[in-house]
Protein backbone atom coordinates (compact mmCIF):
# COMPACT_ATOMS: atom_id res chain seq x y z
CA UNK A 1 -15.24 -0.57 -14.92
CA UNK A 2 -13.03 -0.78 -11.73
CA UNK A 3 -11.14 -3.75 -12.79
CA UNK A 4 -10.47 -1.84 -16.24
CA UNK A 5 -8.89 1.07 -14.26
CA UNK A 6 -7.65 -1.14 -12.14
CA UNK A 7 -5.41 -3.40 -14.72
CA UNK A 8 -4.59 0.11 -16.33
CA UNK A 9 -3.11 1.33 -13.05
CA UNK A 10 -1.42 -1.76 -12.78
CA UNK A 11 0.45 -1.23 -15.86
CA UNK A 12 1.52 1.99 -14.89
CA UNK A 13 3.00 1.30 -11.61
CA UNK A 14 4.89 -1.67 -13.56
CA UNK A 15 6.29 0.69 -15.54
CA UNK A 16 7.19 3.18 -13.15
CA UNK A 17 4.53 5.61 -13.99
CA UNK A 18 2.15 5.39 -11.01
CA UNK A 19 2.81 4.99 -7.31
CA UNK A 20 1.73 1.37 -5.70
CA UNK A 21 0.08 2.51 -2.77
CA UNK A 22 -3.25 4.02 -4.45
CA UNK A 23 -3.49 0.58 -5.45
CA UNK A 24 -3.33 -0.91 -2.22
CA UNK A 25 -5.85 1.16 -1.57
CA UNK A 26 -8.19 0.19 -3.91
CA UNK A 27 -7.52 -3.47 -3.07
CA UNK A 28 -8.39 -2.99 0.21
CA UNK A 29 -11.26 -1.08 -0.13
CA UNK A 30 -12.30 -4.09 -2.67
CA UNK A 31 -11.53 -6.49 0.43
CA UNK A 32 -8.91 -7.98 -1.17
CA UNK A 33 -6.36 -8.12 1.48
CA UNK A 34 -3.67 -10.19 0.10
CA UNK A 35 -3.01 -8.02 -3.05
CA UNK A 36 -3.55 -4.85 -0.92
CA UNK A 37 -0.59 -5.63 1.13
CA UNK A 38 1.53 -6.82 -1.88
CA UNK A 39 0.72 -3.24 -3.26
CA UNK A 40 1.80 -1.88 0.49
CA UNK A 41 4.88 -3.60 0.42
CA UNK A 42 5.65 -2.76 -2.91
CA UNK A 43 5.12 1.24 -1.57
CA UNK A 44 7.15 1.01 0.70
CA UNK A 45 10.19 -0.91 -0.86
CA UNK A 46 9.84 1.74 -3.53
CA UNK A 47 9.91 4.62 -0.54
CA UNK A 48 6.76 6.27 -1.25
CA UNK A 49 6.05 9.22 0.71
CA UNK A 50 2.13 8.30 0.22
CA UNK A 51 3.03 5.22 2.73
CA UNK A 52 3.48 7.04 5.86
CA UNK A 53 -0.42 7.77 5.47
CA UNK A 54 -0.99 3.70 5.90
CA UNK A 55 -1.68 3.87 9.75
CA UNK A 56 -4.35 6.27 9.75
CA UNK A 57 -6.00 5.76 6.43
CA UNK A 58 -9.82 4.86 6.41
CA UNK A 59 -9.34 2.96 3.00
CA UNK A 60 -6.92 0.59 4.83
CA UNK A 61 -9.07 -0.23 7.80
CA UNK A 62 -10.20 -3.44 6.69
CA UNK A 63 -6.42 -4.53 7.11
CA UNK A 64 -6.10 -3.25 11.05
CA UNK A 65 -7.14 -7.15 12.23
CA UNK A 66 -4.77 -8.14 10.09
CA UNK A 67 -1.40 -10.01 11.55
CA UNK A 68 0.72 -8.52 8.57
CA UNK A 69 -0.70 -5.40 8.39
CA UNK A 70 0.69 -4.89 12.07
CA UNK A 71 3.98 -6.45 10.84
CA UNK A 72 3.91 -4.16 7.99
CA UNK A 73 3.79 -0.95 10.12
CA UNK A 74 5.87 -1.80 12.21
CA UNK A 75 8.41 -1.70 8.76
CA UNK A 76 7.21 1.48 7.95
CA UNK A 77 8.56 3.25 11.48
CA UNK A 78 11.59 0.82 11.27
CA UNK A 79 11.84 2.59 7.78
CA UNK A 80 10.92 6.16 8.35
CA UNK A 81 12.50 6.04 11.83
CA UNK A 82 16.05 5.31 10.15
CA UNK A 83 15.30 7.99 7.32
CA UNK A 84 14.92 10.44 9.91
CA UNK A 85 18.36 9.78 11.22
C-alpha cells in the first residue's frame, strides 16, 4: 500500500503536481537514504519552502549521521542565506 502511494506521488512531483520533499520524507522514514536525499535535493533545486524544515525534522533523523545530509544543509543556508539578501 505505501509503495502504491508512493509511485503515485512520484508521478505527481514529475509532473509538477506535488512537492519533492514529502517524499524525501517518506524515503527516509522507509530507511532509504539514498532516494531520500535525491528527493531533498530535488526540494531544494526546485526552492521549496517545505525544505527549510529539513534540519529539525524527526522524519529526517535517520539522515543526521549522514556525510551528505550535512553537505546538504549546509546548501540549504548557502541557499536561504542568499535569498534573504
Amino acid at each position: 500500500m505505501l509503495e502504491n502511494r508512493l509511485r503515485a506521488e512520484i508521478d505527481l512531483c514529475g509532473r509538477g503536481l506535488m512537492p519533492a520533499y514529502p517524499i524525501a520524507r517518506t524515503y527516509a522514514n522507509s530507511g532509504r537514504r539514498g532516494q531520500a536525499m535525491q528527493y531533498l535535493e530535488a526540494a531544494l533545486s526546485r526552492h521549496e519552502t517545505m525544505i527549510l524544515a529539513a534540519r529539525t525534522d524527526p522524519m529526517l533523523t535517520v539522515l543526521r549521521d549522514d556525510p551528505s545530509y550535512g553537505a546538504f544543509l549546509m546548501q540549504v543556508d548557502r541557499a536561504t542565506g542568499e535569498r534573504l539578501r
